[in-house]
Protein backbone atom coordinates (compact mmCIF):
# COMPACT_ATOMS: atom_id res chain seq x y z
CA UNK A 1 0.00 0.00 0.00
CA UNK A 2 1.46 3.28 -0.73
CA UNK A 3 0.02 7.19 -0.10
CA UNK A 4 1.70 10.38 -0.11
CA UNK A 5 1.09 12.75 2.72
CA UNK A 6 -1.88 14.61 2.29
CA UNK A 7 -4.13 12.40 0.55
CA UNK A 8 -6.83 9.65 1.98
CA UNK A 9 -6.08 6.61 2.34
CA UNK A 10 -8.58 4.38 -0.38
CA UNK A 11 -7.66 0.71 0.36
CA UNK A 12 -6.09 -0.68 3.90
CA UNK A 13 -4.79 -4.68 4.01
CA UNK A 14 -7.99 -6.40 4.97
CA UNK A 15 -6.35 -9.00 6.92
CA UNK A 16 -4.31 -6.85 9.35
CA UNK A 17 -3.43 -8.12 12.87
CA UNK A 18 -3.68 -4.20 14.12
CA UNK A 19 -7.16 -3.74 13.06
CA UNK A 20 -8.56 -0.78 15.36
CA UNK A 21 -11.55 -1.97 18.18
CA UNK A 22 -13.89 0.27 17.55
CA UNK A 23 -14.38 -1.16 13.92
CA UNK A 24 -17.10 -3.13 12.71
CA UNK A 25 -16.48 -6.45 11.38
CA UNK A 26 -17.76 -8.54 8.78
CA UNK A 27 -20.61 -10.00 10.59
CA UNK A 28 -21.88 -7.59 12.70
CA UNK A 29 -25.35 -6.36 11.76
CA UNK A 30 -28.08 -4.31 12.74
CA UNK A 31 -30.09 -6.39 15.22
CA UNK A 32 -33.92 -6.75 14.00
CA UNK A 33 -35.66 -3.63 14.36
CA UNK A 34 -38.87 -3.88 16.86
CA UNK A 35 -38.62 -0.26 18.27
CA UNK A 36 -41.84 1.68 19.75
CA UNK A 37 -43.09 5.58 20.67
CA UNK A 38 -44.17 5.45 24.50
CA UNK A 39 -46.31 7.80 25.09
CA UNK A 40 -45.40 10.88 27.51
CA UNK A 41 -48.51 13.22 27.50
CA UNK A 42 -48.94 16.85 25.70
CA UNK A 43 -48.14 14.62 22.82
CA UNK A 44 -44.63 13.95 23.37
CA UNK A 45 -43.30 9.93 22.77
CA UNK A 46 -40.09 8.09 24.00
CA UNK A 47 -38.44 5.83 21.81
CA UNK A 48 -37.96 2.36 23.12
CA UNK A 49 -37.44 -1.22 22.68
CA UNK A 50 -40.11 -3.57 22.78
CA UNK A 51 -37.55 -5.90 25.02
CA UNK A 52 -35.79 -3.02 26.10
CA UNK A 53 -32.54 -3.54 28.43
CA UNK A 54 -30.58 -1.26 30.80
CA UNK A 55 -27.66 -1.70 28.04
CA UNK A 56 -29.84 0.05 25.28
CA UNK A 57 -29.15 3.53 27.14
CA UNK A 58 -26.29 5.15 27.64
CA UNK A 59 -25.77 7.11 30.88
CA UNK A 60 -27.45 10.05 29.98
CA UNK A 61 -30.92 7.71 29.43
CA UNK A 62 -30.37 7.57 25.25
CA UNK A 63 -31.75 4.92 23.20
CA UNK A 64 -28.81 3.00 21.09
CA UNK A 65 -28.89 1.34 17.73
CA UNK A 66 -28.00 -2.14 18.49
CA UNK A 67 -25.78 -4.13 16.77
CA UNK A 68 -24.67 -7.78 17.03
CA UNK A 69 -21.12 -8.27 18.23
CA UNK A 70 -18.88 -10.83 16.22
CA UNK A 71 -16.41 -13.58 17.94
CA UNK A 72 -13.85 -12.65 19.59
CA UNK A 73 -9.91 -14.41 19.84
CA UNK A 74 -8.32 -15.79 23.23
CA UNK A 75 -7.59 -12.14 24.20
CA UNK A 76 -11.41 -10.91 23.70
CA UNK A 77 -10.33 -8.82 20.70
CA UNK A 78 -13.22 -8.89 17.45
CA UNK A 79 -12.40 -10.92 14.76
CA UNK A 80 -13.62 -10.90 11.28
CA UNK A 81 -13.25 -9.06 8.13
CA UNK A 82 -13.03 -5.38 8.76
CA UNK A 83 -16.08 -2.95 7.41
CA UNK A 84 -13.15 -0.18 7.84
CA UNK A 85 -15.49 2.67 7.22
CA UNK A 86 -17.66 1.68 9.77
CA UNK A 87 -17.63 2.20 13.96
CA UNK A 88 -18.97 -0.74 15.75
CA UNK A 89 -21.75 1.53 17.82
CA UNK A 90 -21.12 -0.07 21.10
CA UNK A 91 -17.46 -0.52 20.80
CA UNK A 92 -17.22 3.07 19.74
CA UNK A 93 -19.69 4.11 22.91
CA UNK A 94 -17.65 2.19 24.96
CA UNK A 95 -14.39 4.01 24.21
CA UNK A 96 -15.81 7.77 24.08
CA UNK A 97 -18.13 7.02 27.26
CA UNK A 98 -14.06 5.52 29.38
CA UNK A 99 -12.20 7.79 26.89
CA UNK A 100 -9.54 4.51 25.93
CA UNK A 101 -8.05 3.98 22.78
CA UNK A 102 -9.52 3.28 19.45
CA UNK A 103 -7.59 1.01 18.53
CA UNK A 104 -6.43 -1.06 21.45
CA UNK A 105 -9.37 -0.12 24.34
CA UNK A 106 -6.38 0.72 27.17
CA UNK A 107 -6.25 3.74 28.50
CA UNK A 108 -5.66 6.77 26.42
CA UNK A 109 -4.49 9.44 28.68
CA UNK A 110 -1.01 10.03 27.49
CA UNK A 111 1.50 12.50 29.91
CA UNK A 112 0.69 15.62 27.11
CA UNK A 113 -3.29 15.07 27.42
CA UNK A 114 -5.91 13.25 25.28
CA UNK A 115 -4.97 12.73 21.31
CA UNK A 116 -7.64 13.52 19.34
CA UNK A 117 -6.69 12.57 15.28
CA UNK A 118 -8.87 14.68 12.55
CA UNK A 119 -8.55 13.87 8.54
CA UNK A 120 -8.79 16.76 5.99
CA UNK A 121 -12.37 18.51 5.70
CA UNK A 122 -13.58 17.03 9.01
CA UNK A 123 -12.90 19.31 11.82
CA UNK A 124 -11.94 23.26 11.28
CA UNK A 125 -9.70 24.09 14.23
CA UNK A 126 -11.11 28.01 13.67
CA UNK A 127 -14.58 27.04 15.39
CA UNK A 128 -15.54 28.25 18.16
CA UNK A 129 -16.69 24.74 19.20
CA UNK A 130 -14.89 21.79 18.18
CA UNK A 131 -16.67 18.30 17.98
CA UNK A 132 -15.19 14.79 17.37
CA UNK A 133 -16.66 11.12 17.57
CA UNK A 134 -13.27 9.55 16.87
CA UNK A 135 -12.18 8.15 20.18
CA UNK A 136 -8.48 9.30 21.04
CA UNK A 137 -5.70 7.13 20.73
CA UNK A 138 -3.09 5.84 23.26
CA UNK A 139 0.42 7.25 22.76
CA UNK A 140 1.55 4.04 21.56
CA UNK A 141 -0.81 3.59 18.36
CA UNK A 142 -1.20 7.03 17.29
CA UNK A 143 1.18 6.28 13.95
CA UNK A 144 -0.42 2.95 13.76
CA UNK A 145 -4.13 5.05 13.43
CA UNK A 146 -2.94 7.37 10.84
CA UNK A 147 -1.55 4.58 8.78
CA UNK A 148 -4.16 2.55 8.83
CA UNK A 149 -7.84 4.20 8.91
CA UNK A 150 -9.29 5.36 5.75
CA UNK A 151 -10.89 8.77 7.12
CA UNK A 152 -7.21 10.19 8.16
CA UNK A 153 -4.12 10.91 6.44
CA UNK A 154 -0.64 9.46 6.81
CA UNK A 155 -0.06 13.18 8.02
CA UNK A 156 -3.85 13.59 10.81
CA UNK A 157 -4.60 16.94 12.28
CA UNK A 158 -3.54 16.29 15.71
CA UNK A 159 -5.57 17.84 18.72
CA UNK A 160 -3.75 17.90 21.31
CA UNK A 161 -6.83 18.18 24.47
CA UNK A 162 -6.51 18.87 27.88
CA UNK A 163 -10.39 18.09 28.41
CA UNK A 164 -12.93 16.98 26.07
CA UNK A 165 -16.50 16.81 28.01
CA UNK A 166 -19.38 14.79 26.50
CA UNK A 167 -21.26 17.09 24.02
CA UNK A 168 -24.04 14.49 22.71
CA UNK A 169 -24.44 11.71 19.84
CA UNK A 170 -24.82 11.50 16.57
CA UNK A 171 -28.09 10.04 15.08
CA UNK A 172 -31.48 9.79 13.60
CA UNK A 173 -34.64 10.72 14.81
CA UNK A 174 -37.87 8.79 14.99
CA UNK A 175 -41.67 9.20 14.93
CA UNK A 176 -45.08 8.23 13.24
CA UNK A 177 -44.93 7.93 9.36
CA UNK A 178 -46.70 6.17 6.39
CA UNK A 179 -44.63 2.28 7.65
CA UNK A 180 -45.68 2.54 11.19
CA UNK A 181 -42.74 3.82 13.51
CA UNK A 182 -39.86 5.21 11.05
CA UNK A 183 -37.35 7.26 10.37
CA UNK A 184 -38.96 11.30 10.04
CA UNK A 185 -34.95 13.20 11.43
CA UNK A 186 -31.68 13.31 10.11
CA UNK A 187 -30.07 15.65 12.14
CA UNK A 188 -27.55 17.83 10.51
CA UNK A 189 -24.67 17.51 12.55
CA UNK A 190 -24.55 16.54 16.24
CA UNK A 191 -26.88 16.45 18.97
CA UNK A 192 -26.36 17.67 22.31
CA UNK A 193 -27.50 16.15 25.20
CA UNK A 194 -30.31 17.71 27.00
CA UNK A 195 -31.93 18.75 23.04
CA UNK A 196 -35.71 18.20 22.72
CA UNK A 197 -35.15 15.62 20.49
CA UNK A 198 -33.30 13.13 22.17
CA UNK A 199 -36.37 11.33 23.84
CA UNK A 200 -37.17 9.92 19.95
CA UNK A 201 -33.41 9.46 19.26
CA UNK A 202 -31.82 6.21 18.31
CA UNK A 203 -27.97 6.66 18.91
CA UNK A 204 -25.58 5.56 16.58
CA UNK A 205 -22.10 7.43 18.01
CA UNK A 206 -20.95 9.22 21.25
CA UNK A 207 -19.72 13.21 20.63
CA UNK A 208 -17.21 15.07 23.09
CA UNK A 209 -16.56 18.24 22.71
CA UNK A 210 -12.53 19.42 22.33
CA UNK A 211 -11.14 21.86 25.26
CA UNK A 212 -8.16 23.07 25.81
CA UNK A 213 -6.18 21.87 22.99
CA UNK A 214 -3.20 22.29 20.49
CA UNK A 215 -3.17 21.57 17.03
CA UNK A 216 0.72 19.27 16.50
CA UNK A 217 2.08 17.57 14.15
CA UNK A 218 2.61 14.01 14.33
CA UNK A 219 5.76 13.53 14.15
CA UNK A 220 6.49 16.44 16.65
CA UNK A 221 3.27 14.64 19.01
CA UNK A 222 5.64 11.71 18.70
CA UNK A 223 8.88 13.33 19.47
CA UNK A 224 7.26 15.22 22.63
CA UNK A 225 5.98 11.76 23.85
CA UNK A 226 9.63 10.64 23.62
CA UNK A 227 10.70 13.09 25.34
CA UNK A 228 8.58 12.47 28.40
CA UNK A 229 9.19 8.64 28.63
């Protein structure tokens, strides 16, 4: 495989030993769909399962898509075929909600802060308000990241955070239509938590919100890490 520095990556080795955790693998689908509106009053509805667990929600009380989870090898890693353009919903809940790393699921605090990696046209650093829902990455697999998912470059914006509180999730709204319960929302952009429409919101990935941060290279991320091993 070969890129230059700037440019997406468009294919990745489908059988590699480093793929990230929060990918979905080959495998993994949507669980059957057998959602309901429960009634609130004033004519306001809360989306649920029909065999609803605690697990469906994450802590602030939102409804997840669900999605089955593939075998895993002797050290409880997924296995499978990579989707790489896809999150795994819960493994990528999982990682935001305990901020670990993307790719291995240790921690992710490095000595510097969090690492936070952005490809081109996905984040503007000018913003007032800077959102991500790629989970950071440990010091240790930050290079490995870059090189191998297909949203970044070789060469990531690099946010350096000192905090990055949850801001909400990403996903698609529900209601009454023509097939019963349905999609009626897409949401452009993120939704914080605390909105009006989360009640009829079915989750698909975890937002934080960037604070306190410094845009670095990689290679001078790298060399700063070094420096404080």
């Amino acid at each position: 495989m070969t890129t230059n520095r700037t440019t997406r990556k468009t294919t990745v080795l489908p059988d590699s030993r480093n793929v990230p955790f929060v990918i979905q693998r080959e495998g993994e689908e949507a669980a059957p769909d057998n959602l309901r509106l429960i009634p609130l009053g004033s004519g306001r509805f809360r989306l649920g399962y029909a065999d609803e667990d605690p697990r469906d929600r994450d802590l602030r009380g939102v409804l997840w898509a669900r999605c089955s989870l593939g075998p895993v090898d002797d050290l409880g890693r997924p296995t499978g075929r990579p989707q790489w353009r896809m999150m795994h919903p819960l493994r990528q809940r999982g990682c935001m909600q305990a901020m670990r790393c993307q790719v291995c699921a240790g921690p992710a605090r490095t000595p510097l802060g969090w690492i936070f990696l952005a490809g081109p046209d996905t984040v503007d650093p000018a913003q007032p308000v800077i959102l991500t829902n790629q989970p950071p990455v440990c010091a240790q697999h930050a290079r490995l990241a870059a090189d191998l998912c297909p949203h970044l470059t070789p060469d990531p914006m690099v946010f350096l955070a000192q905090s990055a509180p949850m801001y909400g999730v990403n996903g698609v709204g529900y209601g009454y239509g023509e097939h019963g319960v349905q999609v009626v929302q897409r949401p452009n952009g993120s939704i914080p938590y605390g909105h009006e429409l989360l009640p009829t919101i079915l989750a698909s990935q975890m937002v934080r919100r960037l604070g306190s941060f410094r845009l670095v290279g990689l290679d001078q991320l790298l060399w700063e890490l070094e420096r404080t091993a």
